[in-house]
PDB file of N, CA and C in Angstrom:
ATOM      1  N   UNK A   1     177.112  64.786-121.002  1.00  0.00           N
ATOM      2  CA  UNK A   1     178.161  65.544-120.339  1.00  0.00           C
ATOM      3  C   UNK A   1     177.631  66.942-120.022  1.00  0.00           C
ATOM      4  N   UNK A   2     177.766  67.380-118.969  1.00  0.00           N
ATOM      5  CA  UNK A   2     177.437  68.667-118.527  1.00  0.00           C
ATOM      6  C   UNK A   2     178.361  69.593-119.108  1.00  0.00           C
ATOM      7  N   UNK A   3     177.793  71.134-119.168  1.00  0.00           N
ATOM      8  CA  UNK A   3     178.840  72.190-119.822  1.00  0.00           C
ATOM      9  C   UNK A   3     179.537  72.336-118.417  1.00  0.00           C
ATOM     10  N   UNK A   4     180.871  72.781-118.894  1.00  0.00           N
ATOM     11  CA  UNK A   4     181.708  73.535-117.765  1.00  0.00           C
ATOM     12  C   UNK A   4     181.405  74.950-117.581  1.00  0.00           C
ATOM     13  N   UNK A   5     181.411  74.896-115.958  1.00  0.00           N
ATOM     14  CA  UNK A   5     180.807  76.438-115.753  1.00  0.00           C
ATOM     15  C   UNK A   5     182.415  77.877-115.963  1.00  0.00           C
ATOM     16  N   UNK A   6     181.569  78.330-116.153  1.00  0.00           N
ATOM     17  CA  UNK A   6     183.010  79.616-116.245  1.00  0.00           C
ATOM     18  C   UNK A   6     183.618  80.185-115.117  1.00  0.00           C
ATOM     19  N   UNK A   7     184.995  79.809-115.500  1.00  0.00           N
ATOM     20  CA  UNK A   7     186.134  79.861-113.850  1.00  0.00           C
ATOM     21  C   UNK A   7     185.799  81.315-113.310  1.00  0.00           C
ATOM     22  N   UNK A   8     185.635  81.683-113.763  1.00  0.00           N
ATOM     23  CA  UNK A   8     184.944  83.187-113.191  1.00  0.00           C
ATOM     24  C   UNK A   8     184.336  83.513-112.516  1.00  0.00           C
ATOM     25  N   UNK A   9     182.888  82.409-112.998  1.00  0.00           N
ATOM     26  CA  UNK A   9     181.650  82.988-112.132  1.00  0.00           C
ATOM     27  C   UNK A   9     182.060  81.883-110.685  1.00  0.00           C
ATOM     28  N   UNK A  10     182.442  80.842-110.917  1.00  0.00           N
ATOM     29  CA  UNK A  10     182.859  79.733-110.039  1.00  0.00           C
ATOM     30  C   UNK A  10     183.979  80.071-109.063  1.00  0.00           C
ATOM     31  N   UNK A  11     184.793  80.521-109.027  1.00  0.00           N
ATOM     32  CA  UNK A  11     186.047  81.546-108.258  1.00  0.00           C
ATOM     33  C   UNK A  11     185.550  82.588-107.752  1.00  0.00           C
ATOM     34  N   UNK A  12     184.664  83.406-108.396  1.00  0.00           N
ATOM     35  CA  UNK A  12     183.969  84.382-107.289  1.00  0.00           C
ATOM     36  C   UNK A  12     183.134  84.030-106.329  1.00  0.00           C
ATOM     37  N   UNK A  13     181.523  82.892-107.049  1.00  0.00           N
ATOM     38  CA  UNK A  13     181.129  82.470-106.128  1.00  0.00           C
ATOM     39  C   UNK A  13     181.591  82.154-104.838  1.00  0.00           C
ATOM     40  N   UNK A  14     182.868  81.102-104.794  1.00  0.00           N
ATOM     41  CA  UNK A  14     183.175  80.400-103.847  1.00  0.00           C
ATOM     42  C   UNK A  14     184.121  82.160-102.621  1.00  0.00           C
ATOM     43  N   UNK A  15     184.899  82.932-103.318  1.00  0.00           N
ATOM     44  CA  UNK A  15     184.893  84.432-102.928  1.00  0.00           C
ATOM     45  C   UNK A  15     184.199  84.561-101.910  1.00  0.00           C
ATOM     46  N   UNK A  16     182.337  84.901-102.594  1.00  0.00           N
ATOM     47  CA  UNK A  16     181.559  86.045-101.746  1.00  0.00           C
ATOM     48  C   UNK A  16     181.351  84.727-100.692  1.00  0.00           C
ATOM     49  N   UNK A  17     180.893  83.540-100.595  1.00  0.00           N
ATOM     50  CA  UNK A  17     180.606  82.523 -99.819  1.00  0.00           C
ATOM     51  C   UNK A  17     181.532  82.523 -98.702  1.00  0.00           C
ATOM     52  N   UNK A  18     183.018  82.672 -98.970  1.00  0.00           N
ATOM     53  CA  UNK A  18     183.812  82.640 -97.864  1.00  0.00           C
ATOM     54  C   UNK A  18     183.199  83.895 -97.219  1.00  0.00           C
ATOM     55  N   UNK A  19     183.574  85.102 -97.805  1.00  0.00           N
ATOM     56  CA  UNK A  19     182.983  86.388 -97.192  1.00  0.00           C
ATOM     57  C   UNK A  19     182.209  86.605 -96.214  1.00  0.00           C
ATOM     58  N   UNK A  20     181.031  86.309 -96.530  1.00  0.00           N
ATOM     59  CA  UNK A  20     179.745  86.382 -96.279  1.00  0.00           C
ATOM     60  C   UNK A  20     179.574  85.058 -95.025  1.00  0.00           C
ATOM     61  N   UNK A  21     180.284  83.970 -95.227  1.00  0.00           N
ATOM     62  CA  UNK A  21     180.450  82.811 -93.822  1.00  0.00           C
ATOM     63  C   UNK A  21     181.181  83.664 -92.927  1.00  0.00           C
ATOM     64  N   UNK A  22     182.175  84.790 -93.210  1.00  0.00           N
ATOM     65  CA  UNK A  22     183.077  85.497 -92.034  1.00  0.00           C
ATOM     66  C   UNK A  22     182.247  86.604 -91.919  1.00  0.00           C
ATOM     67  N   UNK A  23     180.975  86.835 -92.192  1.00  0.00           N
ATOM     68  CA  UNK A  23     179.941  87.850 -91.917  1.00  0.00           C
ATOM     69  C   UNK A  23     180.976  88.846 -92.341  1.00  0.00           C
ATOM     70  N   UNK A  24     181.725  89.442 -93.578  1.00  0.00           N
ATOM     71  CA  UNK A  24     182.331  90.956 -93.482  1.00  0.00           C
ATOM     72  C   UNK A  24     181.783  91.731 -94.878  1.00  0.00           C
ATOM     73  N   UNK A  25     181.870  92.618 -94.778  1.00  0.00           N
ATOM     74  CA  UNK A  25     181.328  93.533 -96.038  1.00  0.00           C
ATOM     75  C   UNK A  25     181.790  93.473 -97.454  1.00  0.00           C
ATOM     76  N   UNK A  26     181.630  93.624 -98.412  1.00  0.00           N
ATOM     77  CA  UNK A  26     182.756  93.809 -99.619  1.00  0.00           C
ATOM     78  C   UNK A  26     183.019  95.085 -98.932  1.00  0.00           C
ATOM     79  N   UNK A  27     183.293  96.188 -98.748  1.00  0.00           N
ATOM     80  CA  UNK A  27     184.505  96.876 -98.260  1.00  0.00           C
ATOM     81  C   UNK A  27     185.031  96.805 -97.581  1.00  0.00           C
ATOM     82  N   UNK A  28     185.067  96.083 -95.985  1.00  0.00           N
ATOM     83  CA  UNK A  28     185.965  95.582 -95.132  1.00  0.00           C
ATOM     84  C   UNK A  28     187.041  94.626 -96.445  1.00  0.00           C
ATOM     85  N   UNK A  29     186.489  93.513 -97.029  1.00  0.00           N
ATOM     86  CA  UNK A  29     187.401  93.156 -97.974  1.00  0.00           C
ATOM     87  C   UNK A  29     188.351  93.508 -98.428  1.00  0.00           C
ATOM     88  N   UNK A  30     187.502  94.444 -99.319  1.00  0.00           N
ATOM     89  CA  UNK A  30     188.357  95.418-100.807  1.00  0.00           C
ATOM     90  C   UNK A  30     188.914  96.228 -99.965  1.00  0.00           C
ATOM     91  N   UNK A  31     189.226  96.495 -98.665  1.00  0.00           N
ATOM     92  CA  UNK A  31     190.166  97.535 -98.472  1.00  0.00           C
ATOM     93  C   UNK A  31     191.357  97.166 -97.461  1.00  0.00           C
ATOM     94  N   UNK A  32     190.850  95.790 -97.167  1.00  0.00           N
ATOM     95  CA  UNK A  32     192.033  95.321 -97.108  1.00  0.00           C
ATOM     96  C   UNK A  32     192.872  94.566 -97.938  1.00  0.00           C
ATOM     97  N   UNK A  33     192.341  94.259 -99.067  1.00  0.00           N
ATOM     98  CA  UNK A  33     193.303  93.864-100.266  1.00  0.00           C
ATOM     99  C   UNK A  33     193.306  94.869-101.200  1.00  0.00           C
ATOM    100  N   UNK A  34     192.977  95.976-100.746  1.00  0.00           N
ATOM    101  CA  UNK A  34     193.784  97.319-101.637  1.00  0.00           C
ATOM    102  C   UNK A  34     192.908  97.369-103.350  1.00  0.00           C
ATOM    103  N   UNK A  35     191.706  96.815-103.477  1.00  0.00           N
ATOM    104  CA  UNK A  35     191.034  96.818-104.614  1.00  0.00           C
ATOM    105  C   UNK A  35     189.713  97.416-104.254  1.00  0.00           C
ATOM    106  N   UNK A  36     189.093  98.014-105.427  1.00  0.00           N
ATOM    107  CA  UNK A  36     187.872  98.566-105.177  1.00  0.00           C
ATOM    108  C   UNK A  36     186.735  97.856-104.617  1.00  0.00           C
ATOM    109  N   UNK A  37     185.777  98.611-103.961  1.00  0.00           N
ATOM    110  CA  UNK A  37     184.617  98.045-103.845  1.00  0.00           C
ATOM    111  C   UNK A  37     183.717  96.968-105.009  1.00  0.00           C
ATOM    112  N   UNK A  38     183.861  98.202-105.677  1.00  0.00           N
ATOM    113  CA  UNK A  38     182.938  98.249-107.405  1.00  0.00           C
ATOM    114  C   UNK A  38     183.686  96.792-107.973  1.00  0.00           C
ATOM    115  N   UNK A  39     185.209  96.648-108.133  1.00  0.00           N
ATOM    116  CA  UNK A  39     186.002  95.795-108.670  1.00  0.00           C
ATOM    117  C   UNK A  39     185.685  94.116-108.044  1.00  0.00           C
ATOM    118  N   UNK A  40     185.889  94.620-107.025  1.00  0.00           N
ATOM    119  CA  UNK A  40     185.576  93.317-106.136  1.00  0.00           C
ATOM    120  C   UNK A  40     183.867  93.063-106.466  1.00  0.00           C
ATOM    121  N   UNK A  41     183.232  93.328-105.993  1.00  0.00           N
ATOM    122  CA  UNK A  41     181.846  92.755-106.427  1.00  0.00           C
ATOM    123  C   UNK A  41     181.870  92.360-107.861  1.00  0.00           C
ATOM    124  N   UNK A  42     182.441  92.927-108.681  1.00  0.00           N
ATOM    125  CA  UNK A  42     182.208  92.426-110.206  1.00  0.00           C
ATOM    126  C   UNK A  42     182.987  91.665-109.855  1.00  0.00           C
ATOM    127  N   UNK A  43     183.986  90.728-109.307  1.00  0.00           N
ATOM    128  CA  UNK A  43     184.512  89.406-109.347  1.00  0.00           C
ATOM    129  C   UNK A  43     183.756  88.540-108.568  1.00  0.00           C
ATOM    130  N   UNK A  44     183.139  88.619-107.696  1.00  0.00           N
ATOM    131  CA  UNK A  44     182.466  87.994-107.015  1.00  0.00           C
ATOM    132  C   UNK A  44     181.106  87.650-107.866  1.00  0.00           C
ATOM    133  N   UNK A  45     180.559  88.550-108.403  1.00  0.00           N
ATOM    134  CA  UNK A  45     179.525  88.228-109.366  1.00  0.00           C
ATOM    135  C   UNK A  45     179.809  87.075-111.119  1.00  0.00           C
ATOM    136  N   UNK A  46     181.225  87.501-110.760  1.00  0.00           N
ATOM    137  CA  UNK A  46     181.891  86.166-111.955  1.00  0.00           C
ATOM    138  C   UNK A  46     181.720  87.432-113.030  1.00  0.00           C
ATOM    139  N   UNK A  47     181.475  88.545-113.230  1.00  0.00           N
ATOM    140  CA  UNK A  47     181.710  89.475-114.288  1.00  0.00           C
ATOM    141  C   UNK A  47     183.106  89.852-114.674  1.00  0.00           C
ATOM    142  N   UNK A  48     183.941  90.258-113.815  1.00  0.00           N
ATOM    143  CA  UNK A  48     185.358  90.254-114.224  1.00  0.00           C
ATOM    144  C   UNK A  48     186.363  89.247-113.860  1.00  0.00           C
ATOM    145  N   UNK A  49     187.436  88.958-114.698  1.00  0.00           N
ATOM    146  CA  UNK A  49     188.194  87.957-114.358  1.00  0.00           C
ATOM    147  C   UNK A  49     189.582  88.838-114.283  1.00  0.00           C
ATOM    148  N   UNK A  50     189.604  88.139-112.359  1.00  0.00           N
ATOM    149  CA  UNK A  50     191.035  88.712-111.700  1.00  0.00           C
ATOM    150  C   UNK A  50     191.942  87.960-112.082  1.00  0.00           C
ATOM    151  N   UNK A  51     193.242  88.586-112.224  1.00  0.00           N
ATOM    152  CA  UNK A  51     194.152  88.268-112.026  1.00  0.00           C
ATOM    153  C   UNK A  51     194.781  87.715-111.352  1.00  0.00           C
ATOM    154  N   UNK A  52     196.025  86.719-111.136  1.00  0.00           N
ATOM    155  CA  UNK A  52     196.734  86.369-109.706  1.00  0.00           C
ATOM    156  C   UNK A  52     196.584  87.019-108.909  1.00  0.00           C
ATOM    157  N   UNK A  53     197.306  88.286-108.960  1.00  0.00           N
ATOM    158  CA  UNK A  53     197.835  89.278-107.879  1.00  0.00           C
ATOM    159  C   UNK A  53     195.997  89.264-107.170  1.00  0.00           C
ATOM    160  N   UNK A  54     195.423  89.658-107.896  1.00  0.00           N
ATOM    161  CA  UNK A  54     194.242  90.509-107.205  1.00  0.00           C
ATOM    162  C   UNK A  54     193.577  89.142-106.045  1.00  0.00           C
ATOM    163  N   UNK A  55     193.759  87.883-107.210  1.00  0.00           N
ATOM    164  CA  UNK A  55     193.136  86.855-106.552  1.00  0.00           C
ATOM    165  C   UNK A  55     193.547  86.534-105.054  1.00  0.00           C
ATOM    166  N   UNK A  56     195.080  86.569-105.320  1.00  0.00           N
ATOM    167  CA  UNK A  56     196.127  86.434-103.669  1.00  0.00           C
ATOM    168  C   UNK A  56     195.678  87.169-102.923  1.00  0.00           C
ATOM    169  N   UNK A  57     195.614  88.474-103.424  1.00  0.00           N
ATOM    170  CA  UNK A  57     195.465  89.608-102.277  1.00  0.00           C
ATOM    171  C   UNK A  57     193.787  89.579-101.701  1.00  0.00           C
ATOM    172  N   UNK A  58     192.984  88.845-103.057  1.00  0.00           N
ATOM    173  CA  UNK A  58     191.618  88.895-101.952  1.00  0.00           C
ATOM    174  C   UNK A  58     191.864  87.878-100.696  1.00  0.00           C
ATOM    175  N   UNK A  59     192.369  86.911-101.521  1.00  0.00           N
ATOM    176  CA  UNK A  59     192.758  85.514-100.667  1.00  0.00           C
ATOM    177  C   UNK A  59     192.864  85.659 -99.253  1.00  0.00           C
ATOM    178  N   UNK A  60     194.182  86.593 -99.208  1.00  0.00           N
ATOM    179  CA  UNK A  60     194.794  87.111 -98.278  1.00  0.00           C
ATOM    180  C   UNK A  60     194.062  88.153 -97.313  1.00  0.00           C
ATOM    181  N   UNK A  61     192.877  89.108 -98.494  1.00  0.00           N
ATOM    182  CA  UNK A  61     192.352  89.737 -96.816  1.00  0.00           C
ATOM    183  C   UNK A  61     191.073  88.496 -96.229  1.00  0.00           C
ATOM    184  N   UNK A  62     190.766  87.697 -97.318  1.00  0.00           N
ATOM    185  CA  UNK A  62     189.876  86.487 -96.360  1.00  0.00           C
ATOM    186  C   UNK A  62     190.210  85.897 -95.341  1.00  0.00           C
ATOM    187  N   UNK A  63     191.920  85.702 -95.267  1.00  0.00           N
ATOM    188  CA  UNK A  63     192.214  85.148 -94.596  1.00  0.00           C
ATOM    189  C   UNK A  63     192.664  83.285 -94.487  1.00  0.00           C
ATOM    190  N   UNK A  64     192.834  83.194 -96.359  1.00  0.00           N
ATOM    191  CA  UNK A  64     192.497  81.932 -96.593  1.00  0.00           C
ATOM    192  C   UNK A  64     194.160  81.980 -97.926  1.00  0.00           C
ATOM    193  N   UNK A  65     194.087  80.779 -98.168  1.00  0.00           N
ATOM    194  CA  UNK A  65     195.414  80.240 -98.868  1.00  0.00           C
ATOM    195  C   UNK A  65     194.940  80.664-100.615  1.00  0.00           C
ATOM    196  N   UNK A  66     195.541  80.882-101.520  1.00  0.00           N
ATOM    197  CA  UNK A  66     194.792  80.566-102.594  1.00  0.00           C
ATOM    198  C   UNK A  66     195.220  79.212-103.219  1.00  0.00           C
ATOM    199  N   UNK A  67     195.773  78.163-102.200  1.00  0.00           N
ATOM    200  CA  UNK A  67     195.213  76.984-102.339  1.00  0.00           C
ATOM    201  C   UNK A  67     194.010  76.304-101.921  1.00  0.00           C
ATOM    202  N   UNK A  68     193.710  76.690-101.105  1.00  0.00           N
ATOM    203  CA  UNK A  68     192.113  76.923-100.255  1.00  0.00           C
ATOM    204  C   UNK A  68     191.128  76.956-101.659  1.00  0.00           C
ATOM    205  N   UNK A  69     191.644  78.718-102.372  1.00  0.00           N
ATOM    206  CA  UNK A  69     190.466  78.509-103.492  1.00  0.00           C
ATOM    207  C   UNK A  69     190.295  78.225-104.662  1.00  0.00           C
ATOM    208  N   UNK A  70     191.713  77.522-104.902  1.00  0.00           N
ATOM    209  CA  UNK A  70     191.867  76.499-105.688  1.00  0.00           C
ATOM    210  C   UNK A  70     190.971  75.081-105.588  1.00  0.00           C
ATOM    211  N   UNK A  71     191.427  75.072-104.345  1.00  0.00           N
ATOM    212  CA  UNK A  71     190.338  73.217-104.098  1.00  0.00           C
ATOM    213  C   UNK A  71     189.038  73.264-103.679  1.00  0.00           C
ATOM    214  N   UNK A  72     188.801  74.525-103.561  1.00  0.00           N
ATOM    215  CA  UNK A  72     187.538  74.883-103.348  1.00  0.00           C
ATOM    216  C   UNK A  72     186.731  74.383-105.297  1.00  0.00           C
ATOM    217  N   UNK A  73     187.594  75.442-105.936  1.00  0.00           N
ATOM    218  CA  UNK A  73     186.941  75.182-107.505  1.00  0.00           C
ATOM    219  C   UNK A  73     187.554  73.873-107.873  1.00  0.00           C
ATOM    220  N   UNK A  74     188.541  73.241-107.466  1.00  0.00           N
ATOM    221  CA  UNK A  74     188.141  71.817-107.812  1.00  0.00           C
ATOM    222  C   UNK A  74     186.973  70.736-107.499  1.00  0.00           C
ATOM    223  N   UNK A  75     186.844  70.998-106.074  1.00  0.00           N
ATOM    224  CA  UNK A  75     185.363  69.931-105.798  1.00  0.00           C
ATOM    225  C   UNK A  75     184.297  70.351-106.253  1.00  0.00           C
ATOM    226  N   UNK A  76     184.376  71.688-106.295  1.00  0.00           N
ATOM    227  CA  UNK A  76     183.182  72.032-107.176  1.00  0.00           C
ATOM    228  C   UNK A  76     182.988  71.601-108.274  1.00  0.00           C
ATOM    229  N   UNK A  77     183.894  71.805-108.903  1.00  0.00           N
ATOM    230  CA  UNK A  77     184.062  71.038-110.413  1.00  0.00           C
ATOM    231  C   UNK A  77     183.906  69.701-110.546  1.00  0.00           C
ATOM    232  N   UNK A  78     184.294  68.986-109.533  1.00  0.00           N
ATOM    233  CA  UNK A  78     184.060  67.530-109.443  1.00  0.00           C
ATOM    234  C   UNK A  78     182.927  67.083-108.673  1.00  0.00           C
ATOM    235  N   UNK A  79     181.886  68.007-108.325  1.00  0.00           N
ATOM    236  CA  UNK A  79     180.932  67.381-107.799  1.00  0.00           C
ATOM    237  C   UNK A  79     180.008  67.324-108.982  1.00  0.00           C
ATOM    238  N   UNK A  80     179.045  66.123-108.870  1.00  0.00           N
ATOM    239  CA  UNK A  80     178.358  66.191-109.726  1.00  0.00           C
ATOM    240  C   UNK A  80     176.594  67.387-109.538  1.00  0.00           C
ATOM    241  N   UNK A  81     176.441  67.527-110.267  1.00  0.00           N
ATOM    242  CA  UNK A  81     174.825  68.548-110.164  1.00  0.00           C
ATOM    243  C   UNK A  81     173.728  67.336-110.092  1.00  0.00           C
ATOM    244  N   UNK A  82     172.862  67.976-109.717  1.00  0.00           N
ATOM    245  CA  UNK A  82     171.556  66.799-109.623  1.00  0.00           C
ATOM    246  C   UNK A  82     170.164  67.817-109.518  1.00  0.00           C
ATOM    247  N   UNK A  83     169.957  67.657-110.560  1.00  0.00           N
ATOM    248  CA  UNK A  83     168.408  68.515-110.579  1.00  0.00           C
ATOM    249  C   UNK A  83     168.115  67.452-110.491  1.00  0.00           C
ATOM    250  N   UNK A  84     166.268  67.943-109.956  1.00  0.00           N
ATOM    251  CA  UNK A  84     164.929  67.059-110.137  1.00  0.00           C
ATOM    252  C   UNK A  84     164.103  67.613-111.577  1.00  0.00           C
ATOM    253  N   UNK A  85     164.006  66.384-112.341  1.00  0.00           N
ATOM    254  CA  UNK A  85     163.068  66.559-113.234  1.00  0.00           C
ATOM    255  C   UNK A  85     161.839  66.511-113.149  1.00  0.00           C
ATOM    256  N   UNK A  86     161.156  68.092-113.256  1.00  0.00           N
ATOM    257  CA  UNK A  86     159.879  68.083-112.881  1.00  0.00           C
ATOM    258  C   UNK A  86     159.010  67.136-113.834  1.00  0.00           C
ATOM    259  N   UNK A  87     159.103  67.218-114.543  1.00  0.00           N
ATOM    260  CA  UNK A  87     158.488  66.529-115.988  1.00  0.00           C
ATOM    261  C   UNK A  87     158.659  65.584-115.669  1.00  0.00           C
ATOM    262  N   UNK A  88     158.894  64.684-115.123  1.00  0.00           N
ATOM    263  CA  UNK A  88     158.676  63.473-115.253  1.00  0.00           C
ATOM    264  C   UNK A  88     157.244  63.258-113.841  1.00  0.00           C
ATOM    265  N   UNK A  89     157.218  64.159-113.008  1.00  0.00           N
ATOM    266  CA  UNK A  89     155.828  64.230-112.163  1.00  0.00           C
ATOM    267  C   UNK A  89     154.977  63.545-113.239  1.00  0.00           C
ATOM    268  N   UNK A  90     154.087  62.998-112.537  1.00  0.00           N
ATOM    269  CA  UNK A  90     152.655  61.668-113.414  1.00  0.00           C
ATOM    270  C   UNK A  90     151.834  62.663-112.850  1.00  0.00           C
ATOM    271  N   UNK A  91     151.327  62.914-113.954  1.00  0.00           N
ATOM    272  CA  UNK A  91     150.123  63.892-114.043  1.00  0.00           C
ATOM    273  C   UNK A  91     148.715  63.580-112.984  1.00  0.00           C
ATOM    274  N   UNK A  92     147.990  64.029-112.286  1.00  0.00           N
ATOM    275  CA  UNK A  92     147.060  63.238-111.455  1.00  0.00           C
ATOM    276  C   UNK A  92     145.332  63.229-112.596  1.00  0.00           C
ATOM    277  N   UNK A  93     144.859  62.289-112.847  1.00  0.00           N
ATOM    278  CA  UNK A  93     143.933  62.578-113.394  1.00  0.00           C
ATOM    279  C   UNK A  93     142.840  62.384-112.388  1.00  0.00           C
ATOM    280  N   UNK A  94     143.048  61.833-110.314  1.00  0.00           N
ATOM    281  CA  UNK A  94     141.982  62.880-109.664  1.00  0.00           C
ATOM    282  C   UNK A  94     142.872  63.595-109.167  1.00  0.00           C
ATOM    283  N   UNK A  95     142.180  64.455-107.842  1.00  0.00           N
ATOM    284  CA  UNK A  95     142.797  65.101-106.948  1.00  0.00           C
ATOM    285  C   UNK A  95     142.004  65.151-105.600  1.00  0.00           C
ATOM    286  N   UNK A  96     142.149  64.131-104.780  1.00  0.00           N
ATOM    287  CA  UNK A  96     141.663  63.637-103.639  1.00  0.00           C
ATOM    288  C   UNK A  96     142.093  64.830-102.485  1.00  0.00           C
ATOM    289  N   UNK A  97     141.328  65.689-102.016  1.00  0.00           N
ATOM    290  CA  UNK A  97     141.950  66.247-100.969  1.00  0.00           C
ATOM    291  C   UNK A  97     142.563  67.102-100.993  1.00  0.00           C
ATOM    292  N   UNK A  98     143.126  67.838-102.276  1.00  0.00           N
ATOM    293  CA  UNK A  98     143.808  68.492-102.343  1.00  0.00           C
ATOM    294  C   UNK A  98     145.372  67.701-102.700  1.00  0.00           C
ATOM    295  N   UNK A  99     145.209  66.220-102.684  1.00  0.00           N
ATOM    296  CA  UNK A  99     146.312  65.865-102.393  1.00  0.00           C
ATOM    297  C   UNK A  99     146.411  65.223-103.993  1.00  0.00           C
ATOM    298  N   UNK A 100     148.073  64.990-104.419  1.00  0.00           N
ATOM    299  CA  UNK A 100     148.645  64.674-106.077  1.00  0.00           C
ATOM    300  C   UNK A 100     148.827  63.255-105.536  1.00  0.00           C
ATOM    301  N   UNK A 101     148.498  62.334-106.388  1.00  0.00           N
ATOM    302  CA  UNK A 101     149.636  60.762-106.089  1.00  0.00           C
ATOM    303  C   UNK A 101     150.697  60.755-106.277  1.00  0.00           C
ATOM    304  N   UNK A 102     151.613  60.251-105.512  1.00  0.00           N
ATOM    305  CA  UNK A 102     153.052  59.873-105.089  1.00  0.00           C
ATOM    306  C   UNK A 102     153.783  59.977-106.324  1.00  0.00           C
ATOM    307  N   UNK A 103     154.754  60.425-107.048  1.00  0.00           N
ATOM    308  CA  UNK A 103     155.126  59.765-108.236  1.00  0.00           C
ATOM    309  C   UNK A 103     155.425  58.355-107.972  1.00  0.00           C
ATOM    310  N   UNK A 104     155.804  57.657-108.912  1.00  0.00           N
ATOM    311  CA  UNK A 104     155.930  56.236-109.068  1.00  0.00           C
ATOM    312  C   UNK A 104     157.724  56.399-108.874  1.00  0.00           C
ATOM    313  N   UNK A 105     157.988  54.755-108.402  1.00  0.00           N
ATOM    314  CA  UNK A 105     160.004  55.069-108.024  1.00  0.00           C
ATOM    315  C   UNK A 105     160.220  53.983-109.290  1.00  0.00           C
ATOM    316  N   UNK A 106     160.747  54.640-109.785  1.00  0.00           N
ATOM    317  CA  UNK A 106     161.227  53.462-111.490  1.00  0.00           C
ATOM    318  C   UNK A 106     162.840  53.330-110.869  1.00  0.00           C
ATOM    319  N   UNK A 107     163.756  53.802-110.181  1.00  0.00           N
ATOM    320  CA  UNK A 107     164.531  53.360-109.887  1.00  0.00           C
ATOM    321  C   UNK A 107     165.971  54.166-111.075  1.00  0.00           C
ATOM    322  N   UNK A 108     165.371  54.661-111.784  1.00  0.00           N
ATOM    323  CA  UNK A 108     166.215  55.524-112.384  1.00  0.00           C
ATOM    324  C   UNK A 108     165.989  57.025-112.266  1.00  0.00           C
ATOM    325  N   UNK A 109     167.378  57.128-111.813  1.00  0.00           N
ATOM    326  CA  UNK A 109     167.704  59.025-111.608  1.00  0.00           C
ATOM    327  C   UNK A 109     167.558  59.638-112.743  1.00  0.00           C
ATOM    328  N   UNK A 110     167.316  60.728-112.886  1.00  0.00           N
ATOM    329  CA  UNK A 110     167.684  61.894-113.870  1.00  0.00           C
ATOM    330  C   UNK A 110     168.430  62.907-113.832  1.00  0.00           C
ATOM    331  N   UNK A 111     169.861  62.932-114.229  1.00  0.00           N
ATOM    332  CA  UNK A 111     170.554  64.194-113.902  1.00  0.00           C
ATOM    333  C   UNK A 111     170.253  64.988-115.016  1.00  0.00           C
ATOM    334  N   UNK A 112     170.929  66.027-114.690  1.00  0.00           N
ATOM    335  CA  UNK A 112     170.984  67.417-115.527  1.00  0.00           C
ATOM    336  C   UNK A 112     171.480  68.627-115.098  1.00  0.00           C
ATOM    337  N   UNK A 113     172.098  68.804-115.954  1.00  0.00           N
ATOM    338  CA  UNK A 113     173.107  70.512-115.724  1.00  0.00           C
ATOM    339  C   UNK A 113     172.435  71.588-115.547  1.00  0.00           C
ATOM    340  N   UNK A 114     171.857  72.102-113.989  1.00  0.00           N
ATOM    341  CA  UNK A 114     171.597  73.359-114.709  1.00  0.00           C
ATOM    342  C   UNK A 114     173.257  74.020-115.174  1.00  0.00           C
TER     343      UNK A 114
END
């Protein structure tokens, strides 16, 4: 089972992402939802955890529902992660060319949380 990530850092992320897709500044933002610069980036960075109010009102200068970023942190939450396990690379004992051999396909995945 993977750890659950912290609603924090996961609610801001998805935040600066909207942001930053509408190309606008954190202060075009924060000053239209009436919160600091400084404040807002520490939520977006997942360092402070907003409140409703603050959350609506970022919501609101995005331009988005805070059902929007609600289901935003649900699929997130429900998607699964998929690293590649480097370690399992087969070591090359030559090296033709500059070139590694293929790994081998065993047909089993490896997940993992970062």
């Amino acid at each position: 089972m993977r750890p659950e990530p912290l609603l924090r850092r996961l609610i801001g992320g998805i935040l600066r992402a909207r942001r930053e897709a509408q190309g606008r500044t954190l202060r075009e933002v924060a000053d239209v939802a009436r919160v600091s610069t400084a404040y807002l980036s520490e939520i977006e960075r997942g360092r402070k955890e907003a409140s409703s109010e603050i959350l609506a009102a970022v919501c609101d200068a995005l331009g988005i529902g805070l059902v929007d970023l609600v289901g935003a942190a649900h699929a997130a939450l429900r998607a699964p992660s998929v690293v590649v396990d480097l370690t399992a690379w087969p070591r090359a004992t030559s090296v033709v060319d500059g070139a590694r051999p293929a790994p081998e396909r065993s047909g089993t995945a490896v997940l993992l949380a970062a």
